[in-house]
C-alpha atoms as a PDB file:
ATOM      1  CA  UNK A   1      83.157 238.531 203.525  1.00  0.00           C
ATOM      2  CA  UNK A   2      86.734 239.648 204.268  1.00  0.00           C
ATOM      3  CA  UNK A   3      88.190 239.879 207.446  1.00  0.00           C
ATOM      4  CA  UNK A   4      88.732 243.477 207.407  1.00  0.00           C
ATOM      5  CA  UNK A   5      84.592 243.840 206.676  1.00  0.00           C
ATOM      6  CA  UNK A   6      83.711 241.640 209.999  1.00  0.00           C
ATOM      7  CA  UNK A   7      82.809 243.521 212.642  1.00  0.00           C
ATOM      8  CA  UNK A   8      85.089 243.147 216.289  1.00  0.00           C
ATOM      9  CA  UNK A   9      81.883 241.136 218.128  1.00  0.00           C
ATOM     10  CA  UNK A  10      82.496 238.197 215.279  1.00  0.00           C
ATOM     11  CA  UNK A  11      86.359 238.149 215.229  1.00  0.00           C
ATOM     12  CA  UNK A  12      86.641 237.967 219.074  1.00  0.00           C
ATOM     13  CA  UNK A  13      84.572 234.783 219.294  1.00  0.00           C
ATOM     14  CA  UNK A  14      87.218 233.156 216.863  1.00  0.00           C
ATOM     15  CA  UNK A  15      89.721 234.452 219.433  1.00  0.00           C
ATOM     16  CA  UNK A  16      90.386 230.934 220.943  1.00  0.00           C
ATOM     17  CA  UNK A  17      94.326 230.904 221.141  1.00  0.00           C
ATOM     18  CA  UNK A  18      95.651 231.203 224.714  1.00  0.00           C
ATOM     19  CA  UNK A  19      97.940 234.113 223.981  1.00  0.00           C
ATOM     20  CA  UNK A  20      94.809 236.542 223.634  1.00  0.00           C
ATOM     21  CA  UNK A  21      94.559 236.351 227.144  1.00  0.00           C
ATOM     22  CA  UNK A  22      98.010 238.000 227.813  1.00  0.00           C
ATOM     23  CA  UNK A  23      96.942 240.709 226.070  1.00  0.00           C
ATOM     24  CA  UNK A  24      93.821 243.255 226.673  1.00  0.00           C
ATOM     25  CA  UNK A  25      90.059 241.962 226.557  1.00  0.00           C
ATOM     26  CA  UNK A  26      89.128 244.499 223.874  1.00  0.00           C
ATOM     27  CA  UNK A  27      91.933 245.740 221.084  1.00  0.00           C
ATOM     28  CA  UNK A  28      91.926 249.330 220.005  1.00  0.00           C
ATOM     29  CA  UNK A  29      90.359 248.943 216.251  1.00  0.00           C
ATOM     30  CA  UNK A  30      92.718 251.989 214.145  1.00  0.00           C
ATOM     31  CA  UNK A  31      92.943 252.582 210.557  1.00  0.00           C
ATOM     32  CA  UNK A  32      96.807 253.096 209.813  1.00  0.00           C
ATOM     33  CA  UNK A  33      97.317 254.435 205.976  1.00  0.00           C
ATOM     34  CA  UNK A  34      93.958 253.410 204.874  1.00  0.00           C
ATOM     35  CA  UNK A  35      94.675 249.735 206.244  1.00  0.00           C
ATOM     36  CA  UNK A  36      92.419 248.524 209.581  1.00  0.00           C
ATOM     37  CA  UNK A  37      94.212 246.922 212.410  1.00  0.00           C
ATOM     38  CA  UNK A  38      93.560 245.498 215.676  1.00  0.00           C
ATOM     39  CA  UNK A  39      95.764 247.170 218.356  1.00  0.00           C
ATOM     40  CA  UNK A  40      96.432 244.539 221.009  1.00  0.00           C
ATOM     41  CA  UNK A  41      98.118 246.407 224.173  1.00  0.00           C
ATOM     42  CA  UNK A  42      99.714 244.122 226.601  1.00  0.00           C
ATOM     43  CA  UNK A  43      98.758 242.980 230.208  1.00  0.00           C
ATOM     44  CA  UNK A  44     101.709 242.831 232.101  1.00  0.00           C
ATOM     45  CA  UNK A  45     102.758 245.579 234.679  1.00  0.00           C
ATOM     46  CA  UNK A  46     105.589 248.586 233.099  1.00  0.00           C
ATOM     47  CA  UNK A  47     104.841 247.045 229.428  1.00  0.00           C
ATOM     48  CA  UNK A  48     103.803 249.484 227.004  1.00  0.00           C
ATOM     49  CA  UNK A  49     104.081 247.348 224.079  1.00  0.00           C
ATOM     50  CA  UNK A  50     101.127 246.797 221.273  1.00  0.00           C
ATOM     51  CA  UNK A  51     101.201 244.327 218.651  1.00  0.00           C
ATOM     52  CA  UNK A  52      99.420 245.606 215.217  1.00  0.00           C
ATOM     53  CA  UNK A  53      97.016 242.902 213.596  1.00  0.00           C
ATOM     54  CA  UNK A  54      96.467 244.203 210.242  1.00  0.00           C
ATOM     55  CA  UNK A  55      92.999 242.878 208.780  1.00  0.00           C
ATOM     56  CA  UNK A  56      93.731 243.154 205.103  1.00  0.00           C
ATOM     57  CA  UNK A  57      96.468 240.329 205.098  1.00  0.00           C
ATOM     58  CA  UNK A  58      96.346 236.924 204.438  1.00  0.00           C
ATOM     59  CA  UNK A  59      97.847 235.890 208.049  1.00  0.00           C
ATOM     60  CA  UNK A  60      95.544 238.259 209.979  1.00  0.00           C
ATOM     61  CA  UNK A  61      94.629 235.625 212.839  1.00  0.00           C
ATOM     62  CA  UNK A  62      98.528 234.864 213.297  1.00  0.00           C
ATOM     63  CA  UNK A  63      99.098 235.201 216.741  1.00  0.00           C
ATOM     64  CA  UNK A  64     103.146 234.754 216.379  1.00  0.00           C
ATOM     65  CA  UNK A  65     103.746 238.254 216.803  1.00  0.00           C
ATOM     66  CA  UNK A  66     101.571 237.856 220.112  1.00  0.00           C
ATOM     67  CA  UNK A  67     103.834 234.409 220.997  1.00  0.00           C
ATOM     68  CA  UNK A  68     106.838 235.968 220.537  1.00  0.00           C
ATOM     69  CA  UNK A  69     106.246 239.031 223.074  1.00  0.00           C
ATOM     70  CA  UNK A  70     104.542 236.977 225.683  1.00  0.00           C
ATOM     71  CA  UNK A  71     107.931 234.692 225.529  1.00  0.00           C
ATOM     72  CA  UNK A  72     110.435 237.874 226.131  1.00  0.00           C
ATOM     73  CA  UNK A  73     107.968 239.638 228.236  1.00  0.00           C
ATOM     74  CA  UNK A  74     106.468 237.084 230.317  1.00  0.00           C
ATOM     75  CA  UNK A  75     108.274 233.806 229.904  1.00  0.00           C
ATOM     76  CA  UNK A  76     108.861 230.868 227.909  1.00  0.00           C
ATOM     77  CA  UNK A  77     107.832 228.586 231.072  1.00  0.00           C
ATOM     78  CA  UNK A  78     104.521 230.939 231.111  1.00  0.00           C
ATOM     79  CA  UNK A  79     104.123 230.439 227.759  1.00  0.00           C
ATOM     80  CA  UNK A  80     104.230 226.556 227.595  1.00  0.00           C
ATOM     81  CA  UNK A  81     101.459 226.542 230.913  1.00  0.00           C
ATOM     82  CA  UNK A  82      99.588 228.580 228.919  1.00  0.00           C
ATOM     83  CA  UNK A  83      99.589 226.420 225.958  1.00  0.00           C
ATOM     84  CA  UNK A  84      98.157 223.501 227.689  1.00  0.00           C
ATOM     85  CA  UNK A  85      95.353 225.550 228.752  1.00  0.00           C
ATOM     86  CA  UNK A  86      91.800 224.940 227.702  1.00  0.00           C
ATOM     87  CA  UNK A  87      91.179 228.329 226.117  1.00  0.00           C
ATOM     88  CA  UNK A  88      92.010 232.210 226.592  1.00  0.00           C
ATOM     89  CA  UNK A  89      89.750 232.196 229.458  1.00  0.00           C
ATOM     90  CA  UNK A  90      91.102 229.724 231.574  1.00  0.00           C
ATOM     91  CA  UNK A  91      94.782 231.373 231.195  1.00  0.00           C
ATOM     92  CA  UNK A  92      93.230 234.956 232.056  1.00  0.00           C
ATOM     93  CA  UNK A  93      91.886 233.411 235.490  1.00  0.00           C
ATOM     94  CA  UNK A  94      94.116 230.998 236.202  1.00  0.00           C
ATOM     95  CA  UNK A  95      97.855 232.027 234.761  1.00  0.00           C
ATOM     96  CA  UNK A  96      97.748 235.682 234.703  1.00  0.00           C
ATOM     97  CA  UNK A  97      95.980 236.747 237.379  1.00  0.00           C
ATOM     98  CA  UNK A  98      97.871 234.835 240.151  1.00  0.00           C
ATOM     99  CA  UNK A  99     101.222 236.079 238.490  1.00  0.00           C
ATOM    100  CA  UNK A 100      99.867 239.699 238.028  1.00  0.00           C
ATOM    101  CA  UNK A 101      98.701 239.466 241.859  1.00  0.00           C
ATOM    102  CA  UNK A 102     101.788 237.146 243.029  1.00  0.00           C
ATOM    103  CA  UNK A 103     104.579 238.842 241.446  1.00  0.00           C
ATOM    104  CA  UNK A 104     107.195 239.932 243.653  1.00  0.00           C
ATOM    105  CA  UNK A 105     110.333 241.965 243.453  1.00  0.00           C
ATOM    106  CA  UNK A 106     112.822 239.568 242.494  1.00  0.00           C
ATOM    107  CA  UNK A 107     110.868 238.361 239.985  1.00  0.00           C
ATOM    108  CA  UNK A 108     110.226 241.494 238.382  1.00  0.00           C
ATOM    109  CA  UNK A 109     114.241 242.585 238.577  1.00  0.00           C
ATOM    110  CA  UNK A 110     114.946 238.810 237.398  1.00  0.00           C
ATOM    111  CA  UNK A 111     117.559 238.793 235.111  1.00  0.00           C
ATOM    112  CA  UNK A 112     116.125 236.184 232.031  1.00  0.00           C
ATOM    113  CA  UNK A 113     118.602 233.518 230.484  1.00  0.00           C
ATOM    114  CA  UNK A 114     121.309 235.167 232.528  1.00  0.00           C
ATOM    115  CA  UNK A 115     121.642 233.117 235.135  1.00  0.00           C
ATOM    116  CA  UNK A 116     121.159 233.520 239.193  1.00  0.00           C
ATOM    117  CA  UNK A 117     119.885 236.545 240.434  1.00  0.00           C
ATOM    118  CA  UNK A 118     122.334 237.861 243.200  1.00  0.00           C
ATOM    119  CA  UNK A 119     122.581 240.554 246.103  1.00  0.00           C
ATOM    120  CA  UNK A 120     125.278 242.493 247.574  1.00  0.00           C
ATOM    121  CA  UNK A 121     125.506 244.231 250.801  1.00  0.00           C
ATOM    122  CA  UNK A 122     128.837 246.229 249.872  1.00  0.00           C
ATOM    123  CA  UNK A 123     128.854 249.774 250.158  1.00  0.00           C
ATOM    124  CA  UNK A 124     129.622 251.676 246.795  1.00  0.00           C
ATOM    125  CA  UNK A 125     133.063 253.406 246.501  1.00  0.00           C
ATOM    126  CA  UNK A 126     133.582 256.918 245.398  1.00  0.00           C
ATOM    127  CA  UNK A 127     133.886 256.611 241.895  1.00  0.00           C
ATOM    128  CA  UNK A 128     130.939 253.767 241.697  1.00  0.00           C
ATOM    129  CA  UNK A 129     128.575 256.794 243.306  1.00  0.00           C
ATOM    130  CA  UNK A 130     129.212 259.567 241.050  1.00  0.00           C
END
């Protein structure tokens, strides 16, 4: 049986991989050009992103795709907890739901690989306000 012919119940149960749990419980199942795909939309707050699993390929449980966002989106620390994690479940409870609950300002406005974040208190001038 290919991939594309198993139904969502099946593939979710081989859905071990601790990036699934950055991403929604349940992917939107489309057909794109006569081609199935698994729509995976992802968790964290302002992202709109959704990374396309197609089902006919030969790499269709690749999660890189999924790796790679989580890293620019959420973190390459993140990331590396998450891979020492015991499955997708225990990052969903454990990882993302205290960041999605803890996250403050400054970590949202965090500037990544660019150094310190820092604040001024000086007024704009004229030209810096138009």
């Amino acid at each position: 049986m290919f991939v594309d012919q198993v139904p969502s119940e099946q593939l979710q149960k081989e859905w071990v991989s601790p990036v699934y749990a950055f991403f929604g419980s349940m992917p939107v199942i489309k057909e794109i050009d006569g081609r199935r795909v698994h729509e995976f939309k992802c968790s964290a707050r302002g992202c709109k992103v959704k990374i396309r699993c197609y089902l006919d390929t030969k790499d269709a449980r690749s999660t890189s795709n999924m790796r790679k966002h989580v890293k620019s989106c959420w973190g390459g620390d993140v990331l590396s907890a998450a891979d020492n994690a015991k499955d997708a479940n225990e990052v969903r409870t454990k990882i993302v739901g205290s960041i999605l609950r803890n996250g403050s300002i400054t970590a949202i406005f965090e500037r990544k690989g660019k150094g310190k974040v820092t604040y001024s208190h000086r007024q704009h001038t004229q030209s810096e306000m138009r």
